[in-house]
PDB file of N, CA and C in Angstrom:
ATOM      1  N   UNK A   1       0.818  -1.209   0.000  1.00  0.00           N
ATOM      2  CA  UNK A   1       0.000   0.000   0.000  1.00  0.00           C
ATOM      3  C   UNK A   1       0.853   1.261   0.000  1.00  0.00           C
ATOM      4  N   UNK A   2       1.619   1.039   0.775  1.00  0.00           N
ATOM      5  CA  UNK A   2       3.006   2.709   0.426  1.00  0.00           C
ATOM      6  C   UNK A   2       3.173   3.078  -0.755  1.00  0.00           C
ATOM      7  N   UNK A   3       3.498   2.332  -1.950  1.00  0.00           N
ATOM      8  CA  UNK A   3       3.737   2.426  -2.993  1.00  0.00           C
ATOM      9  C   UNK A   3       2.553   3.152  -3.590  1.00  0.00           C
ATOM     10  N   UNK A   4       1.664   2.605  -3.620  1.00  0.00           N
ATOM     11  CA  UNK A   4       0.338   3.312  -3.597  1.00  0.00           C
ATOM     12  C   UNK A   4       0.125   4.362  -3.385  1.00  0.00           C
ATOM     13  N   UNK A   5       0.171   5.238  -2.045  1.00  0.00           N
ATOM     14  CA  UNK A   5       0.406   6.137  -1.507  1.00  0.00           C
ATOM     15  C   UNK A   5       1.324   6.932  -1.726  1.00  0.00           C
ATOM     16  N   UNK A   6       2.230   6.596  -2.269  1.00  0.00           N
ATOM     17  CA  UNK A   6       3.210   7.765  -2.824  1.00  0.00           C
ATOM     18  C   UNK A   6       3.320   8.030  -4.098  1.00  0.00           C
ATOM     19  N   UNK A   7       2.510   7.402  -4.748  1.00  0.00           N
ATOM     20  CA  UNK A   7       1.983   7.748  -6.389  1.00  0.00           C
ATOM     21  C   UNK A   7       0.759   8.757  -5.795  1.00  0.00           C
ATOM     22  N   UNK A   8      -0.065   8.209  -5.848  1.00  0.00           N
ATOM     23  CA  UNK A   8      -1.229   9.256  -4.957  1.00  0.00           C
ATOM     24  C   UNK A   8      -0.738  10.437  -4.599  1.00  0.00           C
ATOM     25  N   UNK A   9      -0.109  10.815  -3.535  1.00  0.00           N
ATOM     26  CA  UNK A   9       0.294  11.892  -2.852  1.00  0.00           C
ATOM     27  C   UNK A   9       1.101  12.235  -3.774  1.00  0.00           C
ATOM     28  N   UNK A  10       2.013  12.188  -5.214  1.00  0.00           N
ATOM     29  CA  UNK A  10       2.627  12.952  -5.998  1.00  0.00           C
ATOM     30  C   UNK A  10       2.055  14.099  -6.603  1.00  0.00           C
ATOM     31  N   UNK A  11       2.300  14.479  -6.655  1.00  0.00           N
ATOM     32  CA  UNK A  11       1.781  16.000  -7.292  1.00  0.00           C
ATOM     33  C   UNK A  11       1.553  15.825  -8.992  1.00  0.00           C
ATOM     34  N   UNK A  12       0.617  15.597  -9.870  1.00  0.00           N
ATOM     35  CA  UNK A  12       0.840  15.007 -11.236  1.00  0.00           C
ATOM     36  C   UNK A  12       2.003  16.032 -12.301  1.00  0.00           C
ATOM     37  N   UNK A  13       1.901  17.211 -11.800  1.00  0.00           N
ATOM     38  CA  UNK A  13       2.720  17.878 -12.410  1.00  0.00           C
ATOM     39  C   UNK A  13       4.188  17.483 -12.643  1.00  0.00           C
ATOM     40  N   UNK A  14       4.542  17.051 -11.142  1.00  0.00           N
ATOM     41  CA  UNK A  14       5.707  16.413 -10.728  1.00  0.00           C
ATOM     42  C   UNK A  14       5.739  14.890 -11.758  1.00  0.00           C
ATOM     43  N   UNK A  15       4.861  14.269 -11.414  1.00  0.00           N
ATOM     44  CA  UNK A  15       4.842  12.622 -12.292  1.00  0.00           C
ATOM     45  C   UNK A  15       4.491  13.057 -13.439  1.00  0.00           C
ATOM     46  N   UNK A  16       4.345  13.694 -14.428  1.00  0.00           N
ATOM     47  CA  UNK A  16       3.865  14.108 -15.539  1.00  0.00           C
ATOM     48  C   UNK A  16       5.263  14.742 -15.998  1.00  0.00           C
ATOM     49  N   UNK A  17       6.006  15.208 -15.629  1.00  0.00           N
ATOM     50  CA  UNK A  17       6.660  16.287 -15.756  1.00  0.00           C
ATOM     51  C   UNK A  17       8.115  15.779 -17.162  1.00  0.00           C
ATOM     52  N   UNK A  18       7.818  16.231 -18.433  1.00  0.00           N
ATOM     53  CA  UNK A  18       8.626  16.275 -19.473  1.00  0.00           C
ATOM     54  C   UNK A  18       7.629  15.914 -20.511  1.00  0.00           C
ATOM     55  N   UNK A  19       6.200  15.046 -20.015  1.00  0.00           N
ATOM     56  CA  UNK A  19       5.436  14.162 -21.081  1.00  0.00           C
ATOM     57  C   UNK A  19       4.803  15.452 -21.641  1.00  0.00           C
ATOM     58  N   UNK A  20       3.886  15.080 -22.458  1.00  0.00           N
ATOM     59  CA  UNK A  20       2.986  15.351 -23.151  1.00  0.00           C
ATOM     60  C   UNK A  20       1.773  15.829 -21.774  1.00  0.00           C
ATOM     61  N   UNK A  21       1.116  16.895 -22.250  1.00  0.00           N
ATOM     62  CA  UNK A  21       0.097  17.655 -21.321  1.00  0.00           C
ATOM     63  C   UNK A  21      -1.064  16.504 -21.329  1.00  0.00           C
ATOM     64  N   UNK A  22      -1.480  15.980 -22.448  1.00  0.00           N
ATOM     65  CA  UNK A  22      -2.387  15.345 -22.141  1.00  0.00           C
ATOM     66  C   UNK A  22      -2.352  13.897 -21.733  1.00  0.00           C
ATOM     67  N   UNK A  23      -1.230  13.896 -21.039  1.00  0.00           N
ATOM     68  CA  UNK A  23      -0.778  12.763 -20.087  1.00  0.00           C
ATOM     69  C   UNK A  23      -1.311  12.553 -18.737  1.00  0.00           C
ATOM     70  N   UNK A  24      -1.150  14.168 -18.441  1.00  0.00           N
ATOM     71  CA  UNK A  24      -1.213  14.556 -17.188  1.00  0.00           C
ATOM     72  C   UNK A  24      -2.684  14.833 -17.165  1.00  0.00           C
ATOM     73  N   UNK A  25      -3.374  15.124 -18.114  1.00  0.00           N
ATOM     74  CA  UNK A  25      -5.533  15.447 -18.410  1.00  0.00           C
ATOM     75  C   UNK A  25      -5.655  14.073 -18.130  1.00  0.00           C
ATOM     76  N   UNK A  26      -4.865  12.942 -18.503  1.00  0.00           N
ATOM     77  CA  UNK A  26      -5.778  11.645 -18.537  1.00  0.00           C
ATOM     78  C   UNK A  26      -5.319  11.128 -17.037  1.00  0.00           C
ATOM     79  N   UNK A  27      -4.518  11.190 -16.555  1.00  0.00           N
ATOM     80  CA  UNK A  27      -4.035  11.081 -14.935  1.00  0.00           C
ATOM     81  C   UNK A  27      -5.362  11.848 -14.082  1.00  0.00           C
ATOM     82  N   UNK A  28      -5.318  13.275 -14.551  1.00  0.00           N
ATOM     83  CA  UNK A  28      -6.566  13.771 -13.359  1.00  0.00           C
ATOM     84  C   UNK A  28      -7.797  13.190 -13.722  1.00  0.00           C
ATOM     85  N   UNK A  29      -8.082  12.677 -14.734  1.00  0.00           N
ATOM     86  CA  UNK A  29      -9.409  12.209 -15.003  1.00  0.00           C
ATOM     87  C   UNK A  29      -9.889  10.890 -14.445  1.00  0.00           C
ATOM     88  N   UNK A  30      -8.382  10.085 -14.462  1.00  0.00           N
ATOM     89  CA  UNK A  30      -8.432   8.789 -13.756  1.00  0.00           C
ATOM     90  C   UNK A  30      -8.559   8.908 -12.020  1.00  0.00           C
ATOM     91  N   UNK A  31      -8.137   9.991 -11.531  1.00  0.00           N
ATOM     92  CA  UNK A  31      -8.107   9.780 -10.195  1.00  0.00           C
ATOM     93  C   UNK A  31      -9.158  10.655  -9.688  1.00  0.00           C
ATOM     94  N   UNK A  32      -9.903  11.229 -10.785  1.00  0.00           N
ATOM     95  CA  UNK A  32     -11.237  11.887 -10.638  1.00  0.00           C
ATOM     96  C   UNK A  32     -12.512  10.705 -10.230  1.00  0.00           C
ATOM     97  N   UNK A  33     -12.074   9.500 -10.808  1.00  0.00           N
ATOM     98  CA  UNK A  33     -13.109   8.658 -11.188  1.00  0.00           C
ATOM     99  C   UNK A  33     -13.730   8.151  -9.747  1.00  0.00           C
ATOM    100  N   UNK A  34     -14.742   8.151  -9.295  1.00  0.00           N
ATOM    101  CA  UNK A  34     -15.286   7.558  -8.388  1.00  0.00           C
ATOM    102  C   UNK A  34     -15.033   5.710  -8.536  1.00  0.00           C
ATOM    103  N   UNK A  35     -15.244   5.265  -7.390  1.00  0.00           N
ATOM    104  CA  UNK A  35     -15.623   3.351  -7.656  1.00  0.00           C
ATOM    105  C   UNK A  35     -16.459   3.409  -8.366  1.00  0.00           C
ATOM    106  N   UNK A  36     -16.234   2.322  -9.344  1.00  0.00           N
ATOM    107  CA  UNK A  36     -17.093   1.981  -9.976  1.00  0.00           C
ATOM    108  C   UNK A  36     -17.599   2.778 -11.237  1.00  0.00           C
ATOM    109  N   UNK A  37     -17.054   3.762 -11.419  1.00  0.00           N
ATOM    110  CA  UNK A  37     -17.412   4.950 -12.405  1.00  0.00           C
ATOM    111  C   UNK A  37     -16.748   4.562 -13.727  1.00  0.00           C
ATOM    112  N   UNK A  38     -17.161   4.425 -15.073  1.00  0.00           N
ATOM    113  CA  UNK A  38     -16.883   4.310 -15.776  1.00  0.00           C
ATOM    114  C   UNK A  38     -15.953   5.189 -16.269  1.00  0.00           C
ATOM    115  N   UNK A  39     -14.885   5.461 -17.300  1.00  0.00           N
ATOM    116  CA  UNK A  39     -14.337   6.729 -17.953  1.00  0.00           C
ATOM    117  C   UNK A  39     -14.829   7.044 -19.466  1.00  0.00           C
ATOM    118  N   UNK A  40     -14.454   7.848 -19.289  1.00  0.00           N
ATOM    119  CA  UNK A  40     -15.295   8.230 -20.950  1.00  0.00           C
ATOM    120  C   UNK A  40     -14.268   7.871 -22.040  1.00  0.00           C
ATOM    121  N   UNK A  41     -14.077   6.781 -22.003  1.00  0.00           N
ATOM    122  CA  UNK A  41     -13.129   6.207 -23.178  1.00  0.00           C
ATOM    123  C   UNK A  41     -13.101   6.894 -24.162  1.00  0.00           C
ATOM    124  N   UNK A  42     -14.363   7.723 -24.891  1.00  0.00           N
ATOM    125  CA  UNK A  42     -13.730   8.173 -25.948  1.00  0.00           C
ATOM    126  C   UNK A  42     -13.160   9.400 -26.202  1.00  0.00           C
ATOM    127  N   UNK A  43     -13.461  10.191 -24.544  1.00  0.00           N
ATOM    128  CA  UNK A  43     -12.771  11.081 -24.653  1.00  0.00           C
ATOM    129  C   UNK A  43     -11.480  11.061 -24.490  1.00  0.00           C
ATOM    130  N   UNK A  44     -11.033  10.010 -23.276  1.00  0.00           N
ATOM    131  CA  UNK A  44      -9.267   9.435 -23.165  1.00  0.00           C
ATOM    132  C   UNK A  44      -8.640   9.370 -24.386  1.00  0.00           C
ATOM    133  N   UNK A  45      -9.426   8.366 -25.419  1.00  0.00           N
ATOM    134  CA  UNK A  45      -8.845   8.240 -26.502  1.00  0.00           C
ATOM    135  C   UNK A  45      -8.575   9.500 -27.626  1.00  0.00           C
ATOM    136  N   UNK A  46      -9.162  10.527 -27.424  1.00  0.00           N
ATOM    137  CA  UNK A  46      -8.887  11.745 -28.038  1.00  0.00           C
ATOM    138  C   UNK A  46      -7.724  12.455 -27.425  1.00  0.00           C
ATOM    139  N   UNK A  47      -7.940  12.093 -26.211  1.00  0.00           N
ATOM    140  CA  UNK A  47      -6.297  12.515 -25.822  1.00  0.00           C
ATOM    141  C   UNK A  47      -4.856  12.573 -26.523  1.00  0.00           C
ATOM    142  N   UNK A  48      -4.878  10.839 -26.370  1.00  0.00           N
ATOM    143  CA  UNK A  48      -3.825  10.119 -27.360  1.00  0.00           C
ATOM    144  C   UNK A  48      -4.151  10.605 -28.627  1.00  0.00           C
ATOM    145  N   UNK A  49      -4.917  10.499 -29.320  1.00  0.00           N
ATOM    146  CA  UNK A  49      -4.601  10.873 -30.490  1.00  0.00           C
ATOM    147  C   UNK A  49      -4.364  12.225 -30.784  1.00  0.00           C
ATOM    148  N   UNK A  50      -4.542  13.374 -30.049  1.00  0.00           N
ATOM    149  CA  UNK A  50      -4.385  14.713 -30.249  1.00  0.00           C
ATOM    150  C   UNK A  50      -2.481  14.517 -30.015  1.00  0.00           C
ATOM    151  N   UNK A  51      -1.932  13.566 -29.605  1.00  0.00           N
ATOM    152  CA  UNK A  51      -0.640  13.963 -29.680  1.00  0.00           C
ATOM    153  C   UNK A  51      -0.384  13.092 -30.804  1.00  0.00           C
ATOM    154  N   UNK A  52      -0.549  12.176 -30.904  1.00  0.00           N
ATOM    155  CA  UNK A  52      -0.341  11.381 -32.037  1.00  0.00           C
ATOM    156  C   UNK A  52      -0.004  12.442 -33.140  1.00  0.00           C
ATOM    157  N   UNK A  53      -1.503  12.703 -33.689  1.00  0.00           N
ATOM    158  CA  UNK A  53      -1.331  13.753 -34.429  1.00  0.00           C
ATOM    159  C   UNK A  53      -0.402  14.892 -34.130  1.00  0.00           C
ATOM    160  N   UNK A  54      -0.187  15.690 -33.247  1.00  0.00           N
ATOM    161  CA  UNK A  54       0.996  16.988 -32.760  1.00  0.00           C
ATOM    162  C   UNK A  54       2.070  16.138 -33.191  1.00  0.00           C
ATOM    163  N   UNK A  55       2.614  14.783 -33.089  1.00  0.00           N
ATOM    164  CA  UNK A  55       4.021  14.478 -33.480  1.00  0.00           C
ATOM    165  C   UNK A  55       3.806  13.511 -34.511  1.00  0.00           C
ATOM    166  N   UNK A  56       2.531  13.985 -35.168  1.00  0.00           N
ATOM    167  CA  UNK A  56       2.943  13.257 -36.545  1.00  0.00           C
ATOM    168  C   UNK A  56       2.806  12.284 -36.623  1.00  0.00           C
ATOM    169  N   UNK A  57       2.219  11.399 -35.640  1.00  0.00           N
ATOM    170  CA  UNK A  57       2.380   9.491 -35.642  1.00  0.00           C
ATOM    171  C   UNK A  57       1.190   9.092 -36.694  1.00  0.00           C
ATOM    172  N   UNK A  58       1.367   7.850 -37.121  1.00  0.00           N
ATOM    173  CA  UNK A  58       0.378   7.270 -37.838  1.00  0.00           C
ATOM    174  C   UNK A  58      -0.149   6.267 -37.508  1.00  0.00           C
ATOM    175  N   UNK A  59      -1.135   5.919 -36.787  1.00  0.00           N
ATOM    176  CA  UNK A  59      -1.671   5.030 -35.787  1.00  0.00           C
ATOM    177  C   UNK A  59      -2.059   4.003 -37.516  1.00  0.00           C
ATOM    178  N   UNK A  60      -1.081   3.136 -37.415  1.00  0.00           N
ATOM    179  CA  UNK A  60      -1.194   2.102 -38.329  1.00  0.00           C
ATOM    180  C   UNK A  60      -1.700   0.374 -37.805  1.00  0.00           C
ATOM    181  N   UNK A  61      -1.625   0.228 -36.445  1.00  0.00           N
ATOM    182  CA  UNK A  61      -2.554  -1.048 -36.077  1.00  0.00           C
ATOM    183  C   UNK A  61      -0.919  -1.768 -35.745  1.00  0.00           C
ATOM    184  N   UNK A  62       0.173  -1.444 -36.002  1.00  0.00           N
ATOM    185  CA  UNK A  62       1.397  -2.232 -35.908  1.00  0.00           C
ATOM    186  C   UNK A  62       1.848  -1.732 -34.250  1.00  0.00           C
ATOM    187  N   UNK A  63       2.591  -2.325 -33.598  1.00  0.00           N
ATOM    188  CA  UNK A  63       3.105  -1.980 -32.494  1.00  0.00           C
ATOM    189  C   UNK A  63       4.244  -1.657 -32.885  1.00  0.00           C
ATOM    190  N   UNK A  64       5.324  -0.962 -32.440  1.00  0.00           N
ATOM    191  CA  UNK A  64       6.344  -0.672 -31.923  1.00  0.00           C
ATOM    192  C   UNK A  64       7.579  -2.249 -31.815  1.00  0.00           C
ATOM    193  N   UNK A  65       7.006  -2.632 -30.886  1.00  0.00           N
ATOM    194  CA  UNK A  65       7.937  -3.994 -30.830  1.00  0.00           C
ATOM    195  C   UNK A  65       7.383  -5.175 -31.754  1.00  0.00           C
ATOM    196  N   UNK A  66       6.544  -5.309 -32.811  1.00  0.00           N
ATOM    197  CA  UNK A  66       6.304  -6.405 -33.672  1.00  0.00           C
ATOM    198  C   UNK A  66       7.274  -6.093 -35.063  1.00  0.00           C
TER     199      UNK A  66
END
């Protein structure tokens, strides 16, 4: 549980800090979430792709390591 707790108690700015902004939108949204609360997947997923797009990626269905 410490481990836990000291992700928690980080400041997201701090754990976020070099990424992409909407790293740190999908972090507060997750720890926004009540039990049991669904997330709005498709807004998460607009996240990612708003950087995707900013650096140009081409979400082609291939991974990285295949």
């Amino acid at each position: 549980f410490r481990s836990r707790e000291c992700k928690q108690s980080t400041p997201l700015e701090a754990l976020c800090a070099g990424l992409p902004l909407e790293l740190q939108e999908y972090m507060q949204q997750c720890r926004a979430l009540e039990f049991g609360q669904p997330p709005d997947y498709r807004q998460l997923k607009a996240l990612f792709r708003s950087v995707m797009d900013r650096h140009q990626h081409i979400y082609d269905y291939h991974y990285e390591w295949t």
